[in-house]
N, C-alpha and C. Protein backbone atom coordinates (compact mmCIF):
# COMPACT_ATOMS: atom_id res chain seq x y z
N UNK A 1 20.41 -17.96 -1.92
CA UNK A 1 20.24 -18.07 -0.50
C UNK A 1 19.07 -17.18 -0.04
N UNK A 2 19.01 -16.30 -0.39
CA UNK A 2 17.93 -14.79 -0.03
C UNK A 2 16.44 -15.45 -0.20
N UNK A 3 16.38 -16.45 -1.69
CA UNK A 3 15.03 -16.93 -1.86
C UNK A 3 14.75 -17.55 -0.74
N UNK A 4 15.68 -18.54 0.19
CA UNK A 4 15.55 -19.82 1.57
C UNK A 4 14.30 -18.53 2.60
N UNK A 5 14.83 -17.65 2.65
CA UNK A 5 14.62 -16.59 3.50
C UNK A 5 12.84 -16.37 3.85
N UNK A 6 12.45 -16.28 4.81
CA UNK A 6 10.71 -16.17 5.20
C UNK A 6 10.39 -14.86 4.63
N UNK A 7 10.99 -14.24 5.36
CA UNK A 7 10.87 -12.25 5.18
C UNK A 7 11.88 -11.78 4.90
N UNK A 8 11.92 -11.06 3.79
CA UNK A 8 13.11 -10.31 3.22
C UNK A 8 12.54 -9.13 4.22
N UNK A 9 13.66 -8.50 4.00
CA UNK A 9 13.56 -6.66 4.73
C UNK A 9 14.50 -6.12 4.09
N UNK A 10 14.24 -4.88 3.31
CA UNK A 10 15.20 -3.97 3.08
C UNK A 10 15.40 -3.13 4.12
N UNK A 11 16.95 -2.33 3.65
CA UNK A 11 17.14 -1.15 4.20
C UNK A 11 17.66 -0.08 3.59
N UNK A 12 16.84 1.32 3.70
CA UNK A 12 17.19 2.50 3.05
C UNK A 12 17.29 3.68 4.25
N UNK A 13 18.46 3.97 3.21
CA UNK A 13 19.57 5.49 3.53
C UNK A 13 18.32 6.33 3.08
N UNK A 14 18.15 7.40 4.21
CA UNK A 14 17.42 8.60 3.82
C UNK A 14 18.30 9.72 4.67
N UNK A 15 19.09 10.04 3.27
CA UNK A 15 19.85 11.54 4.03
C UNK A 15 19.30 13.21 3.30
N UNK A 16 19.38 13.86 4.54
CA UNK A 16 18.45 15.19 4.68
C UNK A 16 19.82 16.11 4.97
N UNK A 17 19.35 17.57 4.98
CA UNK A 17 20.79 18.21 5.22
C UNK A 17 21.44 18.48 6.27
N UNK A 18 20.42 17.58 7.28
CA UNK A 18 21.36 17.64 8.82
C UNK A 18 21.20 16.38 9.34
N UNK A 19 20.75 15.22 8.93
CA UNK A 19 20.93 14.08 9.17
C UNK A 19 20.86 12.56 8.69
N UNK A 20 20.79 11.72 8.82
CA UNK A 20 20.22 10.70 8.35
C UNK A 20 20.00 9.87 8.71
N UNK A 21 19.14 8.93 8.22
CA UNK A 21 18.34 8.39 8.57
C UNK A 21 17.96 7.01 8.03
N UNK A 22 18.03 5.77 8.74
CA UNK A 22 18.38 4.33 8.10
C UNK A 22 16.42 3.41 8.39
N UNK A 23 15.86 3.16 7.31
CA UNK A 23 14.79 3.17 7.84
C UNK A 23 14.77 1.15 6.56
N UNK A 24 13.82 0.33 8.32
CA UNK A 24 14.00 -0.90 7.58
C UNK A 24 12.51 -1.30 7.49
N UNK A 25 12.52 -1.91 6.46
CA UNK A 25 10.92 -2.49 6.05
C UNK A 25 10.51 -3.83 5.82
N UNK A 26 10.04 -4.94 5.99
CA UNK A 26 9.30 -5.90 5.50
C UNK A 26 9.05 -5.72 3.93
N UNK A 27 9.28 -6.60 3.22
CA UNK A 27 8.76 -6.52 1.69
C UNK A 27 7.70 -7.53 1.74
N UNK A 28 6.65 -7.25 0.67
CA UNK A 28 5.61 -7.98 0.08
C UNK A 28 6.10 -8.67 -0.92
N UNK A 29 5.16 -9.78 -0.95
CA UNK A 29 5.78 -11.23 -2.01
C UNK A 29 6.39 -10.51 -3.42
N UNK A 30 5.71 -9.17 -4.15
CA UNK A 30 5.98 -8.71 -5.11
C UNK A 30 7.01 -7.99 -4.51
N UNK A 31 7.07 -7.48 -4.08
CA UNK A 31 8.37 -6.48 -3.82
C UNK A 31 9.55 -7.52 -3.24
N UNK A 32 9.37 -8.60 -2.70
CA UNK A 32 10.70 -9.78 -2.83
C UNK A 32 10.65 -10.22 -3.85
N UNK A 33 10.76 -10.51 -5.02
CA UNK A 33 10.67 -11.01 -6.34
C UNK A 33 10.93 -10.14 -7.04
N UNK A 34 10.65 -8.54 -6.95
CA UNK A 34 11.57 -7.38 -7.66
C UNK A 34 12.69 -7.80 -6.94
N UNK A 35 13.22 -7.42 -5.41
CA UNK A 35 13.98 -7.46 -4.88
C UNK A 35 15.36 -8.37 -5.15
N UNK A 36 14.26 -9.35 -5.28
CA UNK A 36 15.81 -10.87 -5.75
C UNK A 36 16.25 -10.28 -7.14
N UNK A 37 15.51 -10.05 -8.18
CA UNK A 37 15.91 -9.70 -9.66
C UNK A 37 16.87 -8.51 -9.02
N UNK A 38 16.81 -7.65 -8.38
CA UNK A 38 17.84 -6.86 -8.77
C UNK A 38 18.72 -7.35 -8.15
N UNK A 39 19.49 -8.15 -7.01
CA UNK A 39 20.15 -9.04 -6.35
C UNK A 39 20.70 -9.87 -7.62
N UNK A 40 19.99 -10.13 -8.65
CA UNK A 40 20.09 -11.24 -9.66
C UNK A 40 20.83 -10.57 -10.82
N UNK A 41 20.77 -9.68 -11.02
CA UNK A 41 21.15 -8.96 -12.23
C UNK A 41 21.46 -7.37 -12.03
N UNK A 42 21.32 -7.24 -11.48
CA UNK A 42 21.72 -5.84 -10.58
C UNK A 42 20.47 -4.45 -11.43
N UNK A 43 19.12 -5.43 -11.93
CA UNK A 43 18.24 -4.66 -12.59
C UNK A 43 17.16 -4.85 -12.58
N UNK A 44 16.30 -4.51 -11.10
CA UNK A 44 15.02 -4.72 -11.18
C UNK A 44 13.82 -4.61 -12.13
N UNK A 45 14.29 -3.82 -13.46
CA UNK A 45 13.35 -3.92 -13.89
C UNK A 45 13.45 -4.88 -15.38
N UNK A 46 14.53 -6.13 -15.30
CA UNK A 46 15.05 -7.12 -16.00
C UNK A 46 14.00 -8.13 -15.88
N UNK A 47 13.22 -8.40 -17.30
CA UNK A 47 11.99 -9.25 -17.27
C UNK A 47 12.73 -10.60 -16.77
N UNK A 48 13.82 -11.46 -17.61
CA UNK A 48 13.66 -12.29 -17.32
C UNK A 48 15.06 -12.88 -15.65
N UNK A 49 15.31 -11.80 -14.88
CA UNK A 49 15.76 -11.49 -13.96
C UNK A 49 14.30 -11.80 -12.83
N UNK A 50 13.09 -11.25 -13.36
CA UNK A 50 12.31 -11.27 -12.25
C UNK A 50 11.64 -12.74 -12.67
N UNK A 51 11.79 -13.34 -14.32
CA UNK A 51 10.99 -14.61 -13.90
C UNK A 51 12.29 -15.58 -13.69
N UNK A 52 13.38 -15.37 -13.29
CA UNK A 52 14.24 -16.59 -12.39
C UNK A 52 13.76 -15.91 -10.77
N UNK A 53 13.61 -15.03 -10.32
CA UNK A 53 13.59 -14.80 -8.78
C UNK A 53 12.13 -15.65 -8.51
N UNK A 54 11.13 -15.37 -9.89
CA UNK A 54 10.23 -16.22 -9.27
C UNK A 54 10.11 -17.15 -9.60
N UNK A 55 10.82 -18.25 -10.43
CA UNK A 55 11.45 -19.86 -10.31
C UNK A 55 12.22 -19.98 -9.11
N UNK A 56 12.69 -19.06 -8.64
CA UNK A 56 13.62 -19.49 -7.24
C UNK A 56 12.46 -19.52 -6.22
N UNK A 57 12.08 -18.62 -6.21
CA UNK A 57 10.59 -18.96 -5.31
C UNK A 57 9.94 -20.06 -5.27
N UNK A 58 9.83 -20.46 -6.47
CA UNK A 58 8.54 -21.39 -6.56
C UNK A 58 9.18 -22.25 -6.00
N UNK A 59 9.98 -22.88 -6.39
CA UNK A 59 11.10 -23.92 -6.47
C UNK A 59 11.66 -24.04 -4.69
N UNK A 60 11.52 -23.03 -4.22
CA UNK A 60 11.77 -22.64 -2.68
C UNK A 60 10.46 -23.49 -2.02
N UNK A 61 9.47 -22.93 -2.31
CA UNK A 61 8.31 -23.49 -1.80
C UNK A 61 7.37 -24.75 -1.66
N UNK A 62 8.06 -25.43 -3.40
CA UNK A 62 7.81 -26.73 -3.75
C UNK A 62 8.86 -27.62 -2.57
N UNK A 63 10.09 -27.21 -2.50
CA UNK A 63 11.01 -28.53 -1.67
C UNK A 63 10.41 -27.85 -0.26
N UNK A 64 9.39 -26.86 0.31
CA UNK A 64 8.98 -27.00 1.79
C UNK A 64 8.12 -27.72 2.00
N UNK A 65 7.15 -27.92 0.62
CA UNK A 65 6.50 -28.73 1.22
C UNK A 65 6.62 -29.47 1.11
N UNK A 66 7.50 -30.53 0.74
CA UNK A 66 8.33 -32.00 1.07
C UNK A 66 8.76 -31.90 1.99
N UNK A 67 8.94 -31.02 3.03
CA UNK A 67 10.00 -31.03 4.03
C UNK A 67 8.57 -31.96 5.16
């Protein structure tokens, strides 16, 4: 489902010793394609984890432009 998605955005916990702090970002095409692999396998740095996130991609992009 995450691949359907335009813009992924993460979000990270940044805790300090008197507060914290929830900070959200936009990812880049490479950093969504790490992102899905670890979603995928719970191990971003899983080679063939990152080449299914980017068959899900591709494969995402091929049925838009049929749309």
């Amino acid at each position: 489902m995450a691949a359907w998605a335009t813009t992924h955005v993460t979000v990270e916990k940044k805790q300090g010793e008197d507060s914290t702090e929830s900070v959200a970002r936009v990812l880049t095409a490479k950093q969504r394609t790490v992102e899905l692999a670890r979603m995928l396998s719970g191990s971003p740095e899983s080679a063939s984890a990152r080449r299914h996130a980017g068959e899900l991609l591709g494969a995402v992009a091929a049925a838009r432009e049929q749309w």
